[in-house]
C-alpha atoms as a PDB file:
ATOM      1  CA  UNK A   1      -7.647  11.776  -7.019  1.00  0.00           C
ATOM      2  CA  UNK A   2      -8.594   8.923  -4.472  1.00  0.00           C
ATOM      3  CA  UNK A   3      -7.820   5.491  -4.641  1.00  0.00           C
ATOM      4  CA  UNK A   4     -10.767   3.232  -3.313  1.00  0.00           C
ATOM      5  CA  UNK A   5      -9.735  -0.268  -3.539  1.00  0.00           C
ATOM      6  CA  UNK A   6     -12.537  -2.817  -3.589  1.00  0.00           C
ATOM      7  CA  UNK A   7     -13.314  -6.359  -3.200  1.00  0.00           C
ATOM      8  CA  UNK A   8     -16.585  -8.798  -2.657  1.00  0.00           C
ATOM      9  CA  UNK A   9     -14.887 -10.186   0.458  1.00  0.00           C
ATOM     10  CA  UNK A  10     -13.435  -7.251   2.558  1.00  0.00           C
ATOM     11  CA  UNK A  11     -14.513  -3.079   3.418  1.00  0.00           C
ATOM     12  CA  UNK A  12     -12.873  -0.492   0.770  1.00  0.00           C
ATOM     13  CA  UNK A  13      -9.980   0.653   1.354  1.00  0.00           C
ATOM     14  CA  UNK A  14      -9.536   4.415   0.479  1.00  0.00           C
ATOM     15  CA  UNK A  15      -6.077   6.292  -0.148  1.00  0.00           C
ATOM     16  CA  UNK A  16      -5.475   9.628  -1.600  1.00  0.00           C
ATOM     17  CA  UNK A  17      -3.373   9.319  -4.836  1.00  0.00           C
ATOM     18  CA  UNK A  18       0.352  10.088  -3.318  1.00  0.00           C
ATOM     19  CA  UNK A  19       0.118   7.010  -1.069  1.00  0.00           C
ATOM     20  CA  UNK A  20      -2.020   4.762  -3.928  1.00  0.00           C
ATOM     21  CA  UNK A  21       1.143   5.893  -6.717  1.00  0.00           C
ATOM     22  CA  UNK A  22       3.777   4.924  -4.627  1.00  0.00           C
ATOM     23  CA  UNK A  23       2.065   1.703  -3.857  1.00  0.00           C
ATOM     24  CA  UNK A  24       1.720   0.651  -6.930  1.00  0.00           C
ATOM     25  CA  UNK A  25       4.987   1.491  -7.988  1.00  0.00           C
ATOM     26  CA  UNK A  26       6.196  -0.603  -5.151  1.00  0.00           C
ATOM     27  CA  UNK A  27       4.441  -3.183  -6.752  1.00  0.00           C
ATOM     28  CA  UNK A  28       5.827  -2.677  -9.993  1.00  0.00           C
ATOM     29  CA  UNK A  29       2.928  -1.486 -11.810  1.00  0.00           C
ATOM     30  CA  UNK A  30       2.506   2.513 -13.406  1.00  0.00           C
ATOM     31  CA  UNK A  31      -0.164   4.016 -11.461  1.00  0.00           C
ATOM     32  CA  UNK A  32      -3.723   3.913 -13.194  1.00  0.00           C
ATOM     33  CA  UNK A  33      -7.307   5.315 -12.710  1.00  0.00           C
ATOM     34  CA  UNK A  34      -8.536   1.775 -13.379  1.00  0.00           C
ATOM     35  CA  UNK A  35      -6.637  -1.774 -12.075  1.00  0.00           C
ATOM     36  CA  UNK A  36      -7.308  -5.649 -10.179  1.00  0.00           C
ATOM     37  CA  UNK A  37      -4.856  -7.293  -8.450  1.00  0.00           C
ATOM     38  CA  UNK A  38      -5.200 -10.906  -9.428  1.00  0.00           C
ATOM     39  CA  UNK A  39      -5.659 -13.535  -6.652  1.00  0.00           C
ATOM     40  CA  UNK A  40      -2.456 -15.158  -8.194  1.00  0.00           C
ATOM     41  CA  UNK A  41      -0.622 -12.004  -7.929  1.00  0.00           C
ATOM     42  CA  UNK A  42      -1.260 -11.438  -4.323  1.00  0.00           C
ATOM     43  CA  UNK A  43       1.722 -13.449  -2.512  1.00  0.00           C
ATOM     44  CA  UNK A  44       4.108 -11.161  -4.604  1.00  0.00           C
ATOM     45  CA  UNK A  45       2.316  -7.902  -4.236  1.00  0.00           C
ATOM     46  CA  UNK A  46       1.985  -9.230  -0.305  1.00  0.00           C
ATOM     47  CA  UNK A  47       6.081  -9.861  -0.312  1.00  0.00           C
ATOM     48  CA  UNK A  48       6.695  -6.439  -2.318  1.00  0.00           C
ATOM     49  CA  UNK A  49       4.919  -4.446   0.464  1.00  0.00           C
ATOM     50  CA  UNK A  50       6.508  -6.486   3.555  1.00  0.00           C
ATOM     51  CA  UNK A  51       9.853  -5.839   1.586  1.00  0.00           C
ATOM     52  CA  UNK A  52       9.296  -2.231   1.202  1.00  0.00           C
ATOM     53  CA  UNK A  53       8.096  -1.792   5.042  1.00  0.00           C
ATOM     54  CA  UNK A  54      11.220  -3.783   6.233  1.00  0.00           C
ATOM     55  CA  UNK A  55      13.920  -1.190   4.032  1.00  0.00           C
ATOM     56  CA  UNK A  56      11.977   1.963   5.481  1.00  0.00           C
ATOM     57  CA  UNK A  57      12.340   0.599   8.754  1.00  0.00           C
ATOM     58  CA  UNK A  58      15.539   0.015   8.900  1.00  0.00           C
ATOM     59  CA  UNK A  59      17.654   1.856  11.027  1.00  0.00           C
ATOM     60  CA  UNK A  60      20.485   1.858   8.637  1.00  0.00           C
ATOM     61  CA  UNK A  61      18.299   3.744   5.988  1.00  0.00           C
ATOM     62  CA  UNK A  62      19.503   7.338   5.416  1.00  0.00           C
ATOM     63  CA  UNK A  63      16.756   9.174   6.264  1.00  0.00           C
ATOM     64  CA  UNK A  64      14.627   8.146   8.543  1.00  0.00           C
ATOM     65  CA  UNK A  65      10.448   7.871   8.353  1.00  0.00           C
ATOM     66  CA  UNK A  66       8.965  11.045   6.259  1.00  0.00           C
ATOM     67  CA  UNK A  67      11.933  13.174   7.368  1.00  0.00           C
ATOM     68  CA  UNK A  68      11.385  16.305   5.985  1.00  0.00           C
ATOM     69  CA  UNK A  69       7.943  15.543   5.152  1.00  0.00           C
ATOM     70  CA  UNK A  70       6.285  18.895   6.737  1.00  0.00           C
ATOM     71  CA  UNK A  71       5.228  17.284   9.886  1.00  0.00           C
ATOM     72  CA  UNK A  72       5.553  19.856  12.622  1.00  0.00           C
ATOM     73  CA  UNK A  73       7.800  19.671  15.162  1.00  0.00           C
ATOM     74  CA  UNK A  74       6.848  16.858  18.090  1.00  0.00           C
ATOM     75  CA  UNK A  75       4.632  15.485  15.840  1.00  0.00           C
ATOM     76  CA  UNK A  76       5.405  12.128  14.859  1.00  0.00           C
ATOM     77  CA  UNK A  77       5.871  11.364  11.047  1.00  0.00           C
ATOM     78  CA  UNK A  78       3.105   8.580   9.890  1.00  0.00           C
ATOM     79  CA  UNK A  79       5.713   5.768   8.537  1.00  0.00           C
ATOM     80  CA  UNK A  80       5.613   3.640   5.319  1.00  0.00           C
ATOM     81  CA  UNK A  81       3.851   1.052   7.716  1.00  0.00           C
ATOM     82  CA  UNK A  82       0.853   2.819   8.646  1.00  0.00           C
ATOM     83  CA  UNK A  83       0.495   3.421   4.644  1.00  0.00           C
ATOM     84  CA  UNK A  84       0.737   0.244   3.688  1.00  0.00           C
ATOM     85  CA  UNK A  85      -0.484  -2.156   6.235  1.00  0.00           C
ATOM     86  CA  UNK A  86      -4.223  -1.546   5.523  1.00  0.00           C
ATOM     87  CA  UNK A  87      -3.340  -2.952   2.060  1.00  0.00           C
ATOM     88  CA  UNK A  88      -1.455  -5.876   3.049  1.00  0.00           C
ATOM     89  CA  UNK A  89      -4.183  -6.892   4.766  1.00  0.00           C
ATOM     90  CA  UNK A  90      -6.543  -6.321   2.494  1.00  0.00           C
ATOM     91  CA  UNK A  91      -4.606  -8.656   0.074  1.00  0.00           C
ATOM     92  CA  UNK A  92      -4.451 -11.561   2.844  1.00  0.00           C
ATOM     93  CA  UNK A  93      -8.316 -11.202   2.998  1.00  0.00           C
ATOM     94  CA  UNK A  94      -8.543 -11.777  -0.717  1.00  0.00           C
ATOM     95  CA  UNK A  95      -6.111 -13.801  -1.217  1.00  0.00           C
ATOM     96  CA  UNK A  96      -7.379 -16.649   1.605  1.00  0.00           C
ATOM     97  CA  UNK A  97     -10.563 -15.735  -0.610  1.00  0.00           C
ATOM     98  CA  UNK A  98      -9.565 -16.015  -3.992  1.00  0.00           C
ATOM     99  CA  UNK A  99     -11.306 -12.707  -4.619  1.00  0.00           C
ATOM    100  CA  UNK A 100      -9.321 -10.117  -6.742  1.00  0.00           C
ATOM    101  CA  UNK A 101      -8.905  -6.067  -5.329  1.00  0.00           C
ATOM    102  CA  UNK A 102     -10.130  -3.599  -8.004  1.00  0.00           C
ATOM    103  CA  UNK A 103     -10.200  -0.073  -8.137  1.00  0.00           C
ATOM    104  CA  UNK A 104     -11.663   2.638  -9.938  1.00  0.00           C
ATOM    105  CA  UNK A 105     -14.441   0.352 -11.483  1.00  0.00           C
END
């Protein structure tokens, strides 16, 4: 399954349904074929993501970015960051907006 996350004020934002579960879980909600993030929601979903970016990044995690993850060797590991920032953005779009994010409408 994809993810495409829509709203009337910003582009779709598409993510394959690893990356879209985990977000969502980060936000504290069970992932779901159908959803809206609420404009009034946003500056907590925004401080969820920030949060979880900040605890991957740090350097006294135990393991560092995607360790493990099957990336080859000398190829670098695409971080929580790179996952996520798309989405934080898209939520400061809508949010200065006061346009909700749906997905799977």
């Amino acid at each position: 399954m994809i993810y495409k996350f829509k709203s009337s004020v910003a582009a779709d934002l598409l993510m394959l349904a690893a990356d879209g579960d985990r977000m969502l879980r980060l936000l504290g909600r069970d992932p779901a074929p159908k959803g809206i993030i609420e404009p009034a929601a946003m500056p907590a979903a925004i401080a969820a993501l920030e949060a979880a970016i900040a605890r991957a990044e740090d350097p006294a995690a135990e393991a560092g970015p995607q360790a493990g993850a099957g990336a080859e060797a000398g190829e670098p590991a695409v971080g929580l960051r790179q996952r996520l920032w798309p989405m934080v953005q898209l939520l400061r779009q809508c949010q200065a907006a006061d346009a909700a994010v749906v997905w799977g409408v």
